[in-house]
C-alpha atoms as a PDB file:
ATOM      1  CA  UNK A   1      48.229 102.078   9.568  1.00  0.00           C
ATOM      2  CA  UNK A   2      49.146 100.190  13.002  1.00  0.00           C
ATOM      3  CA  UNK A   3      48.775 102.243  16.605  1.00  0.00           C
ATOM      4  CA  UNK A   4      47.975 100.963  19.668  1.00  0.00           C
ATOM      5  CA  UNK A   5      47.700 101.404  23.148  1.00  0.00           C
ATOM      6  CA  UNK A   6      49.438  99.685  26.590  1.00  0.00           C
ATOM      7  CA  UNK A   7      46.245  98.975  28.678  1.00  0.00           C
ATOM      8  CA  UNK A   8      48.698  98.373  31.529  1.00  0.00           C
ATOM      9  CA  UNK A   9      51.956  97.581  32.247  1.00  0.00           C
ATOM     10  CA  UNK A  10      53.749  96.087  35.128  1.00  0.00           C
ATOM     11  CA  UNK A  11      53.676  93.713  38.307  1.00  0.00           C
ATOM     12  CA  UNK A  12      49.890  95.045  38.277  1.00  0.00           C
ATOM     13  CA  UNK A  13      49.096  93.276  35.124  1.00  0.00           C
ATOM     14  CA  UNK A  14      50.544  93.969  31.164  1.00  0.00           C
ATOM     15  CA  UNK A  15      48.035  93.995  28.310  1.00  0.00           C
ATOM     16  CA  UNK A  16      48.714  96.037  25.431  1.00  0.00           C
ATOM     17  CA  UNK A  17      46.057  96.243  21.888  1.00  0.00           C
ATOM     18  CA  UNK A  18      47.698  96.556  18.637  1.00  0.00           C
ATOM     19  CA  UNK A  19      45.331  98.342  15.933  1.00  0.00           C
ATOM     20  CA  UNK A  20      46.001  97.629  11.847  1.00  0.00           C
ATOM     21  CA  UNK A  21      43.241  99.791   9.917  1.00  0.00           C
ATOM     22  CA  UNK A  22      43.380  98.427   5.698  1.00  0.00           C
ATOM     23  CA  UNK A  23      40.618  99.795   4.077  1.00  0.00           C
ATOM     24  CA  UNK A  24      37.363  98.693   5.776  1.00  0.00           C
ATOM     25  CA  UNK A  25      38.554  96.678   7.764  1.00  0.00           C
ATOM     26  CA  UNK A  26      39.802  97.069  11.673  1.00  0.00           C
ATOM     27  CA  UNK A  27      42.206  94.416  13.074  1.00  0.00           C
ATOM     28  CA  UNK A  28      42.659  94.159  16.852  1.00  0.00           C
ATOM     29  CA  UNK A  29      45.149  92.114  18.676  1.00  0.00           C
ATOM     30  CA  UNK A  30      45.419  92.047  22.218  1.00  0.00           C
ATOM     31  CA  UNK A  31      49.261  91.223  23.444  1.00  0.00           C
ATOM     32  CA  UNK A  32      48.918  89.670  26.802  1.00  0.00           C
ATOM     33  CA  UNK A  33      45.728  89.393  29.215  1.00  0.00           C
ATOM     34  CA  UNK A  34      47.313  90.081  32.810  1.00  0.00           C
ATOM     35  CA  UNK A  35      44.585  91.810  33.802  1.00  0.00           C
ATOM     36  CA  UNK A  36      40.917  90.759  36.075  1.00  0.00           C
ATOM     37  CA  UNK A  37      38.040  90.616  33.541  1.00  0.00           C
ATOM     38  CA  UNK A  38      36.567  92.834  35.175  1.00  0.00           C
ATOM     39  CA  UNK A  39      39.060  95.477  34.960  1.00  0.00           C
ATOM     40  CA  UNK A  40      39.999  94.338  31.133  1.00  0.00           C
ATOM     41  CA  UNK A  41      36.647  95.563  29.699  1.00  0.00           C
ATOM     42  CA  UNK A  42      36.900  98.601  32.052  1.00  0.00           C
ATOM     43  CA  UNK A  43      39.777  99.583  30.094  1.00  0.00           C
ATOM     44  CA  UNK A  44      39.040  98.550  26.764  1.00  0.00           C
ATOM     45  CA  UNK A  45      36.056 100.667  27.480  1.00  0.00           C
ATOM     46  CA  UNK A  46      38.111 103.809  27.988  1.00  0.00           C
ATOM     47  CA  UNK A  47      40.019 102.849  25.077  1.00  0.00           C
ATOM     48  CA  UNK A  48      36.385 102.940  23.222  1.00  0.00           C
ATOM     49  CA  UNK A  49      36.651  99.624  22.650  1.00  0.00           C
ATOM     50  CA  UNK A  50      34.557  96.145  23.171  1.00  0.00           C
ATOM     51  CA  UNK A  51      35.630  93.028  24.129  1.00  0.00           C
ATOM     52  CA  UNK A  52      34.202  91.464  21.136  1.00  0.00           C
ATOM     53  CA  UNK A  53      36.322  93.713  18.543  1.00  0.00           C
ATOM     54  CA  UNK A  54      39.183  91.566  19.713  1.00  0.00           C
ATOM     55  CA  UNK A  55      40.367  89.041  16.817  1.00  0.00           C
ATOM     56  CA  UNK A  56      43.382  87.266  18.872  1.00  0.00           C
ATOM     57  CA  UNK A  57      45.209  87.294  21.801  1.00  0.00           C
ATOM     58  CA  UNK A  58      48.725  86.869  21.844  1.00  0.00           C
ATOM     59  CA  UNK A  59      50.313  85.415  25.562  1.00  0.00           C
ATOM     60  CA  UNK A  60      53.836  86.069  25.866  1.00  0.00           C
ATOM     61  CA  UNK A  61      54.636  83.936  28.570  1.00  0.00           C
ATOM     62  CA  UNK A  62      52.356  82.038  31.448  1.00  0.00           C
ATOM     63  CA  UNK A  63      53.740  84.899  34.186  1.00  0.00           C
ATOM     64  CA  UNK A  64      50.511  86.147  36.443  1.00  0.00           C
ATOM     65  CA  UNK A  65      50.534  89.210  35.344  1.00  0.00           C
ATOM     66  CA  UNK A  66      51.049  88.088  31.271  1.00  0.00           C
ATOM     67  CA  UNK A  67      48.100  85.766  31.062  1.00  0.00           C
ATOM     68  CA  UNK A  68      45.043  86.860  33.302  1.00  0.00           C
ATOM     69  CA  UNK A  69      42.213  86.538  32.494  1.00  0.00           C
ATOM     70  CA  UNK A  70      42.813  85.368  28.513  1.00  0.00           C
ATOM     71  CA  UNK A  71      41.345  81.883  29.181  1.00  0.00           C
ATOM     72  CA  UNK A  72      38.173  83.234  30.377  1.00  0.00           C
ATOM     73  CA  UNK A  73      38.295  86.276  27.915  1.00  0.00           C
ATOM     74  CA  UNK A  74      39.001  83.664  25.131  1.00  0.00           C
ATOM     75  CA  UNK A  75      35.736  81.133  25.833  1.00  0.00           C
ATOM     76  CA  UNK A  76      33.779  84.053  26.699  1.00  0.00           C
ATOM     77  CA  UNK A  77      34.416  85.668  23.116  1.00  0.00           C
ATOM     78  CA  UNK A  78      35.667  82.915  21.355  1.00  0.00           C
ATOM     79  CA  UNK A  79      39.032  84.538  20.388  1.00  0.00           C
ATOM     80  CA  UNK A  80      41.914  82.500  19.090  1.00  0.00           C
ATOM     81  CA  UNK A  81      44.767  82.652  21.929  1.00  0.00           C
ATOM     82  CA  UNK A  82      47.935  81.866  20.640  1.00  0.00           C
ATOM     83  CA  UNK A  83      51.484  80.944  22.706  1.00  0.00           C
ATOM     84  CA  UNK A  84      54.566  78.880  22.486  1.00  0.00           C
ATOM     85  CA  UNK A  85      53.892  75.039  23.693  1.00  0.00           C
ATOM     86  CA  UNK A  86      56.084  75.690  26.682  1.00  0.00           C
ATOM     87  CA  UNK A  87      53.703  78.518  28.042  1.00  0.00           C
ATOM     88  CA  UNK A  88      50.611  76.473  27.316  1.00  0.00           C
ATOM     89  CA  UNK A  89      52.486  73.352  29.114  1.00  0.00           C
ATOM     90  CA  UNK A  90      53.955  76.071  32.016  1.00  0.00           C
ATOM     91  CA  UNK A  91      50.045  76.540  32.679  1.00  0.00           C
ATOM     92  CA  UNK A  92      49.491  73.433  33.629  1.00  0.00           C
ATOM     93  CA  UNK A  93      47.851  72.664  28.929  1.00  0.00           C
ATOM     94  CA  UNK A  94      44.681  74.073  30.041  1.00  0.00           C
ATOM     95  CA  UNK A  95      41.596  73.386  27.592  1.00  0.00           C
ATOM     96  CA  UNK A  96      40.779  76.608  25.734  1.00  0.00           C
ATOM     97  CA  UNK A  97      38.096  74.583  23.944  1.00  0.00           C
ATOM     98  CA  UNK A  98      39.547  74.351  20.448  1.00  0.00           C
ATOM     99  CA  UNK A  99      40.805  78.075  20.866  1.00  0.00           C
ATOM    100  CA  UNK A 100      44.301  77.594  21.187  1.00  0.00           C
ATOM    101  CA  UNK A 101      47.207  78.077  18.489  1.00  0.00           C
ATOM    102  CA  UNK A 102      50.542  77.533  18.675  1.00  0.00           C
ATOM    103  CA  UNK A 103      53.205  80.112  18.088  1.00  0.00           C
ATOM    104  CA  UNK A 104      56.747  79.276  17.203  1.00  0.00           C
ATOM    105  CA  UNK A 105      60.243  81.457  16.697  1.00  0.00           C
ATOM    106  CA  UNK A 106      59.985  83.376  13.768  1.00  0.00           C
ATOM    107  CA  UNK A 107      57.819  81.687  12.316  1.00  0.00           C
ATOM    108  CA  UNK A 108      54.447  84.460  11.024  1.00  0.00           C
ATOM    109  CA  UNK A 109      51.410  84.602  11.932  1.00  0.00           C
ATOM    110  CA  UNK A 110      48.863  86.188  10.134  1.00  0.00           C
ATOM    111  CA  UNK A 111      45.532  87.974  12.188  1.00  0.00           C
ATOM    112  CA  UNK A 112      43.575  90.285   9.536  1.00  0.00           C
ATOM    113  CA  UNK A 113      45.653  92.768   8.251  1.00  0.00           C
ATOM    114  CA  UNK A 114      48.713  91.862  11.081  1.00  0.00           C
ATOM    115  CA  UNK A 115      51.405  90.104  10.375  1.00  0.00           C
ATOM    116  CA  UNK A 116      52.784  88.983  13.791  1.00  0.00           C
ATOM    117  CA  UNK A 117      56.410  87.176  13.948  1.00  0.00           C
ATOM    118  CA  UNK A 118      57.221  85.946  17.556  1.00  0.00           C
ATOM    119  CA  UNK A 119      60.917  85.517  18.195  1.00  0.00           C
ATOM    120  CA  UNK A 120      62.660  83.659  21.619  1.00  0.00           C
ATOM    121  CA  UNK A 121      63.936  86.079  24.228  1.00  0.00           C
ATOM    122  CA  UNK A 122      65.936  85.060  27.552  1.00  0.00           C
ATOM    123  CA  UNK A 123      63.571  85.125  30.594  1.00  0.00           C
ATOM    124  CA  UNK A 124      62.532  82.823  33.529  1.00  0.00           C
ATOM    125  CA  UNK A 125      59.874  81.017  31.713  1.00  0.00           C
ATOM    126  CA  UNK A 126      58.916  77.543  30.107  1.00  0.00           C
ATOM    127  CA  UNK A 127      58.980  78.975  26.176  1.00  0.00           C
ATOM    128  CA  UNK A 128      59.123  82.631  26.379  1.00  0.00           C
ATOM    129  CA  UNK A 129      58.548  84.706  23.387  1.00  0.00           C
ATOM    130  CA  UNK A 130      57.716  88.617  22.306  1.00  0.00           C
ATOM    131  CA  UNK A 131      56.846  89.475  18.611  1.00  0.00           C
ATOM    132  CA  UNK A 132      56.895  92.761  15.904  1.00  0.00           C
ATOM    133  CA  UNK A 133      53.609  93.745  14.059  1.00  0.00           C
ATOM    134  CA  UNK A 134      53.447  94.499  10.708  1.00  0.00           C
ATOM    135  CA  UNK A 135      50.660  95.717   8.481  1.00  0.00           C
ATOM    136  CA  UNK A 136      53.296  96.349   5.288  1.00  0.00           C
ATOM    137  CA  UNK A 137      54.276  99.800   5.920  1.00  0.00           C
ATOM    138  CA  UNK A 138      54.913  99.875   9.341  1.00  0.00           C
ATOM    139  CA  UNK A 139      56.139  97.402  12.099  1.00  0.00           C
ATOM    140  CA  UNK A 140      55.708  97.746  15.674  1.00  0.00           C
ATOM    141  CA  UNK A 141      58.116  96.011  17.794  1.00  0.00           C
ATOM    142  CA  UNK A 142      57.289  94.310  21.717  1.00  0.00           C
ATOM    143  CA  UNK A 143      59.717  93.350  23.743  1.00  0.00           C
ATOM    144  CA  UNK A 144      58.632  93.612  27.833  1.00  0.00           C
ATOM    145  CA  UNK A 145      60.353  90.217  29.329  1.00  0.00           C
ATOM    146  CA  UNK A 146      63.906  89.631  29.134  1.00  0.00           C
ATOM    147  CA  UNK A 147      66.834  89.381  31.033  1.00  0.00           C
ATOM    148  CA  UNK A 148      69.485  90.474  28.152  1.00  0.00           C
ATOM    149  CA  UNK A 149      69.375  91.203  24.502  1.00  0.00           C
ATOM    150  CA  UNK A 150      70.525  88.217  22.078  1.00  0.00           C
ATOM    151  CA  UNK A 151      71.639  88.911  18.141  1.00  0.00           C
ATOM    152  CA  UNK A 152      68.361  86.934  17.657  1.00  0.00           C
ATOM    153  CA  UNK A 153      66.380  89.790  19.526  1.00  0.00           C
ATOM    154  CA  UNK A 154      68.235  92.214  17.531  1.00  0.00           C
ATOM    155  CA  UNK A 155      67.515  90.954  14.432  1.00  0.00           C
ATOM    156  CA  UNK A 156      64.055  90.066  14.531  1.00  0.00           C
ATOM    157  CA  UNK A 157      63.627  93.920  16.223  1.00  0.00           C
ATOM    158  CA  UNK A 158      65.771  95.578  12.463  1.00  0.00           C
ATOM    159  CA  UNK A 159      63.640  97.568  11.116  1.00  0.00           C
ATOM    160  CA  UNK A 160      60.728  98.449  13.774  1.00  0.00           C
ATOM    161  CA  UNK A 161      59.420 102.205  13.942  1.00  0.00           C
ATOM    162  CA  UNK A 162      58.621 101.710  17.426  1.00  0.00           C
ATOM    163  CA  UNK A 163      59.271  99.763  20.232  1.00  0.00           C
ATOM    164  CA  UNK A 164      57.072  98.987  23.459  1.00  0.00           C
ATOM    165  CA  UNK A 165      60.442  98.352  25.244  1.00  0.00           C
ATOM    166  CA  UNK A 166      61.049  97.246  28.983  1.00  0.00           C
ATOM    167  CA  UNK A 167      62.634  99.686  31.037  1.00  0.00           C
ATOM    168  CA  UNK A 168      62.246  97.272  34.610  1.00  0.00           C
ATOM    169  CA  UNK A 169      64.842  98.979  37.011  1.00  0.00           C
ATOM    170  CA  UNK A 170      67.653 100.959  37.654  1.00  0.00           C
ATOM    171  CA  UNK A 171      70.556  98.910  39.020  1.00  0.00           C
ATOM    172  CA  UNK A 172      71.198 101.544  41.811  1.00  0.00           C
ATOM    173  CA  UNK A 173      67.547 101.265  43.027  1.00  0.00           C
ATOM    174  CA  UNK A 174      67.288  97.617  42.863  1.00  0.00           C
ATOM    175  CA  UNK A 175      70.745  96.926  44.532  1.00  0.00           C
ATOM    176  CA  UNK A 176      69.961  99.238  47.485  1.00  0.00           C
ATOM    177  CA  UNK A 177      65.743  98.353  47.417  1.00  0.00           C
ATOM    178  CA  UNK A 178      63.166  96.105  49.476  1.00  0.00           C
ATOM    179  CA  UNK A 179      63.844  93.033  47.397  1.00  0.00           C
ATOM    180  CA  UNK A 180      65.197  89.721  49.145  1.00  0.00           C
ATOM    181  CA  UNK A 181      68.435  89.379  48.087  1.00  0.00           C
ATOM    182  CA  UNK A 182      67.457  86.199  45.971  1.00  0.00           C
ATOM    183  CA  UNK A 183      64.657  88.324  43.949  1.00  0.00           C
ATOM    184  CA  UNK A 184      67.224  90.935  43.279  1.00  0.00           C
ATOM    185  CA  UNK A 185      69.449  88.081  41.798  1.00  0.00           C
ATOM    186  CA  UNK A 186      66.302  87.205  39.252  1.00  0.00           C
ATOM    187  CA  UNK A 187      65.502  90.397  38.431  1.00  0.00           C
ATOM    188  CA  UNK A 188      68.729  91.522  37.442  1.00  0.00           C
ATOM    189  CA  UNK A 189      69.974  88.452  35.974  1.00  0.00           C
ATOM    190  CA  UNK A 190      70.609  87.463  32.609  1.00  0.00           C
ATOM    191  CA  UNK A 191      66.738  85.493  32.599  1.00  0.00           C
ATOM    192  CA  UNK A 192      65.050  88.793  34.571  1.00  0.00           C
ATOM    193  CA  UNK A 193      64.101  91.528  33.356  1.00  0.00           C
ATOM    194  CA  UNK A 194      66.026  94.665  31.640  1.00  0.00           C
ATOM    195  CA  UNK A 195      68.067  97.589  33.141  1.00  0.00           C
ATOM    196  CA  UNK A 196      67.042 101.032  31.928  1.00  0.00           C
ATOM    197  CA  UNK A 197      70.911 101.293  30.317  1.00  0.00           C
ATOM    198  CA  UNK A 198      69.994  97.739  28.998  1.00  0.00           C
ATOM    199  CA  UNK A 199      66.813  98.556  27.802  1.00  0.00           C
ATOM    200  CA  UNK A 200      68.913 101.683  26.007  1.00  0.00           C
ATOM    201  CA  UNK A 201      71.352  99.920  24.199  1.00  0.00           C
ATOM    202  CA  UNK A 202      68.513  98.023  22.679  1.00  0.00           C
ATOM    203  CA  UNK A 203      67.203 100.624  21.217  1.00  0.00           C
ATOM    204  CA  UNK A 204      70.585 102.049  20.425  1.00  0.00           C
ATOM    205  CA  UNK A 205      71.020  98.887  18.006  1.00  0.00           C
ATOM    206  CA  UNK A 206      67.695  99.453  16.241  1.00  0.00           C
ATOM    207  CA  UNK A 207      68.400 102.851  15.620  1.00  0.00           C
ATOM    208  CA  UNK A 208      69.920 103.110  12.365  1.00  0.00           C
ATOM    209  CA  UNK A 209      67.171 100.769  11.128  1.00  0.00           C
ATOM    210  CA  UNK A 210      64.473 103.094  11.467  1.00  0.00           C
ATOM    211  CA  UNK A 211      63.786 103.885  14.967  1.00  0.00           C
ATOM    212  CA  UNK A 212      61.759 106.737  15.350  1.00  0.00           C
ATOM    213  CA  UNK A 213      59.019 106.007  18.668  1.00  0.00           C
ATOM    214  CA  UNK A 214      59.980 104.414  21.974  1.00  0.00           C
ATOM    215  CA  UNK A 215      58.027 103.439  24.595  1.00  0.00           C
ATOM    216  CA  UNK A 216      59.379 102.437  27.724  1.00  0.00           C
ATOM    217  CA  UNK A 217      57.180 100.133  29.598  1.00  0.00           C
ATOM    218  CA  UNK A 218      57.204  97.292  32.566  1.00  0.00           C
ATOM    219  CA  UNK A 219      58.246  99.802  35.010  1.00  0.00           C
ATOM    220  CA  UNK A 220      59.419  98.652  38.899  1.00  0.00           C
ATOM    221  CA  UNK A 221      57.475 100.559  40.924  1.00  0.00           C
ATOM    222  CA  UNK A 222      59.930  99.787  43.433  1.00  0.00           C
ATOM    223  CA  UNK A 223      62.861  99.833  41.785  1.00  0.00           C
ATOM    224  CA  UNK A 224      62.363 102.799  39.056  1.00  0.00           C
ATOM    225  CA  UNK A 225      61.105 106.024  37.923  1.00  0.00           C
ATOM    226  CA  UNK A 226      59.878 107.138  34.932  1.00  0.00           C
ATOM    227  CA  UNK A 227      62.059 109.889  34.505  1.00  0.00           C
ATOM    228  CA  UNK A 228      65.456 107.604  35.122  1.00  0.00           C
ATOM    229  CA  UNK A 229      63.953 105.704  32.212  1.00  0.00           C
ATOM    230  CA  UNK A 230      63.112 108.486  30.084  1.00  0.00           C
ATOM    231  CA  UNK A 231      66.580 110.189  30.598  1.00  0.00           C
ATOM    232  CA  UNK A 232      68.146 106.723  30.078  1.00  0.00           C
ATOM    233  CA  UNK A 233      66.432 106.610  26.783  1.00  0.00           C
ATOM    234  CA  UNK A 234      66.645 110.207  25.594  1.00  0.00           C
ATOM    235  CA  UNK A 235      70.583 109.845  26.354  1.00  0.00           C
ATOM    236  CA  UNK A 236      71.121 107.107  23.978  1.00  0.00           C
ATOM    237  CA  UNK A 237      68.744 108.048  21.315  1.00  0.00           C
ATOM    238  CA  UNK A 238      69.119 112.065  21.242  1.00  0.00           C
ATOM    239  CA  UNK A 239      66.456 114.003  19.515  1.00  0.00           C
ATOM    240  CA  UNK A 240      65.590 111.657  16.685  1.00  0.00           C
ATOM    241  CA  UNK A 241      63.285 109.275  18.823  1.00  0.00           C
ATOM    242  CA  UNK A 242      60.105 110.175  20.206  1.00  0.00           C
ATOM    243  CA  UNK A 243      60.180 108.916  24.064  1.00  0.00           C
ATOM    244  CA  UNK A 244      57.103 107.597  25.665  1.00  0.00           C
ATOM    245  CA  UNK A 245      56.616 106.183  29.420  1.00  0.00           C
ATOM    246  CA  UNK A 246      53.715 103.790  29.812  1.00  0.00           C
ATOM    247  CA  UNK A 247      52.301 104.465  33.285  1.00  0.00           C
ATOM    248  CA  UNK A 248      51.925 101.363  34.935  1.00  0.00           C
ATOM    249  CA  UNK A 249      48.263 100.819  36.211  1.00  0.00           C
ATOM    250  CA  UNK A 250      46.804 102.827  33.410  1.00  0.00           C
ATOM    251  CA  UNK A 251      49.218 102.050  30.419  1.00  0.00           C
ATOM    252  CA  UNK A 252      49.252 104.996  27.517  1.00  0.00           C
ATOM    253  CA  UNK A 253      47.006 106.650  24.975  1.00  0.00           C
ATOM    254  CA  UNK A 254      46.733 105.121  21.928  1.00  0.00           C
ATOM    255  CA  UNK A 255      50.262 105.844  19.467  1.00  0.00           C
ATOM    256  CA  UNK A 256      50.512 105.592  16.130  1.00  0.00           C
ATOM    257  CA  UNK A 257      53.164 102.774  15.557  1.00  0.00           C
END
């Protein structure tokens, strides 16, 4: 059985725990860190969890509000932090003290009873990537940074239950918003982040491979609102998909995947 629970999501800092229960045994992976350490174990707390229960961390990309505190989390705790080589190297190859893993596109990676497959997406970063979960019933699909679905993204999201899926902005609020022109350029780019009809279609694809949860996450708060995202959703996906908005300083509750 896989749930798990946003801890955050947003400019204010994205961290998200993925649960896989097989027999005795409790797996916990933490999918990004963009949080103070402080505030981390204040969640995880509320989550009734400890800091220690962690078994990885998996950094999607070396953005602010992606990696954190996971350095200092990681040598704290000795957790295993893996990323691509280009995030590690877009961070300026700090020493996580024989800690660090490298991930790769598509290649698995196996943490207790997870199987995690990153996969490339299209954003503004050195090696981006975003991953599905697996415990061999189940798969849980997380896709927060991108500018634009590929096939690649597509394919390597066939098959998921549920998605944590970005729902960033509405092009309406965005065009007409506080953003310099030049951020409004990045953010709805092809490298940015994804439209709430983008975000949609997405999940429109996965559909007829077994989409039944969606969580729409990595909300604007200037340029969004849940319920443009939710009806966005809902519109493509009818009454066959659960819908879920991750509040963005406090995340969700924990969701079975």
């Amino acid at each position: 059985m896989i749930r798990f629970k946003s801890l955050g999501s947003g400019s204010t800092g994205n961290a998200t725990v993925v649960q896989a229960c097989s027999g005795a045994s409790t797996t916990h992976l933490l999918v990004d860190c963009g949080l103070g350490i402080r505030q981390l174990d204040k969640r995880l707390g509320q989550a009734g969890m400890l800091a220690e229960q962690i078994d990885a961390i998996f950094i999607t990309h070396e953005h602010s509000d992606h990696i954190g505190c996971a350095r200092s989390l990681a040598l704290r705790e000795r957790i295993p932090v893996w990323m691509s080589e280009g995030t590690w190297l877009g961070l300026g190859q700090p020493d996580f003290d024989g800690l660090l893993r490298i991930a790769r596109d598509s290649d698995a990676i196996t943490v207790g009873a997870l199987e995690v497959r990153p996969f490339t997406v299209p954003h503004d970063a050195r090696e981006p990537l975003q991953l599905t979960c697996g415990d061999g019933d189940r798969r849980l699909g997380i896709l927060t940074d991108l500018g634009h679905a590929t096939p690649h993204v597509i394919a390597q999201l066939s098959g998921c239950a549920t998605l944590l899926l970005e729902c960033n902005h509405d092009p309406g609020m965005l065009e007409k918003g506080p953003y310099p022109w030049f951020l409004k350029q990045r953010v709805g780019g092809d490298w940015g982040h994804l439209a709430n009809d983008a975000a949609a279609a997405i999940a429109q694809a996965v559909l007829a491979h077994g989409l039944k949860q969606v969580v729409a996450a990595h909300l604007s708060e200037q340029n969004n609102r849940p319920e443009l995202a939710r009806d966005a959703l809902e519109s493509a996906l009818g009454a066959a998909v659960e819908v879920h908005v991750a509040d963005g300083p406090t995340g969700s509750g924990w969701l079975a995947a």
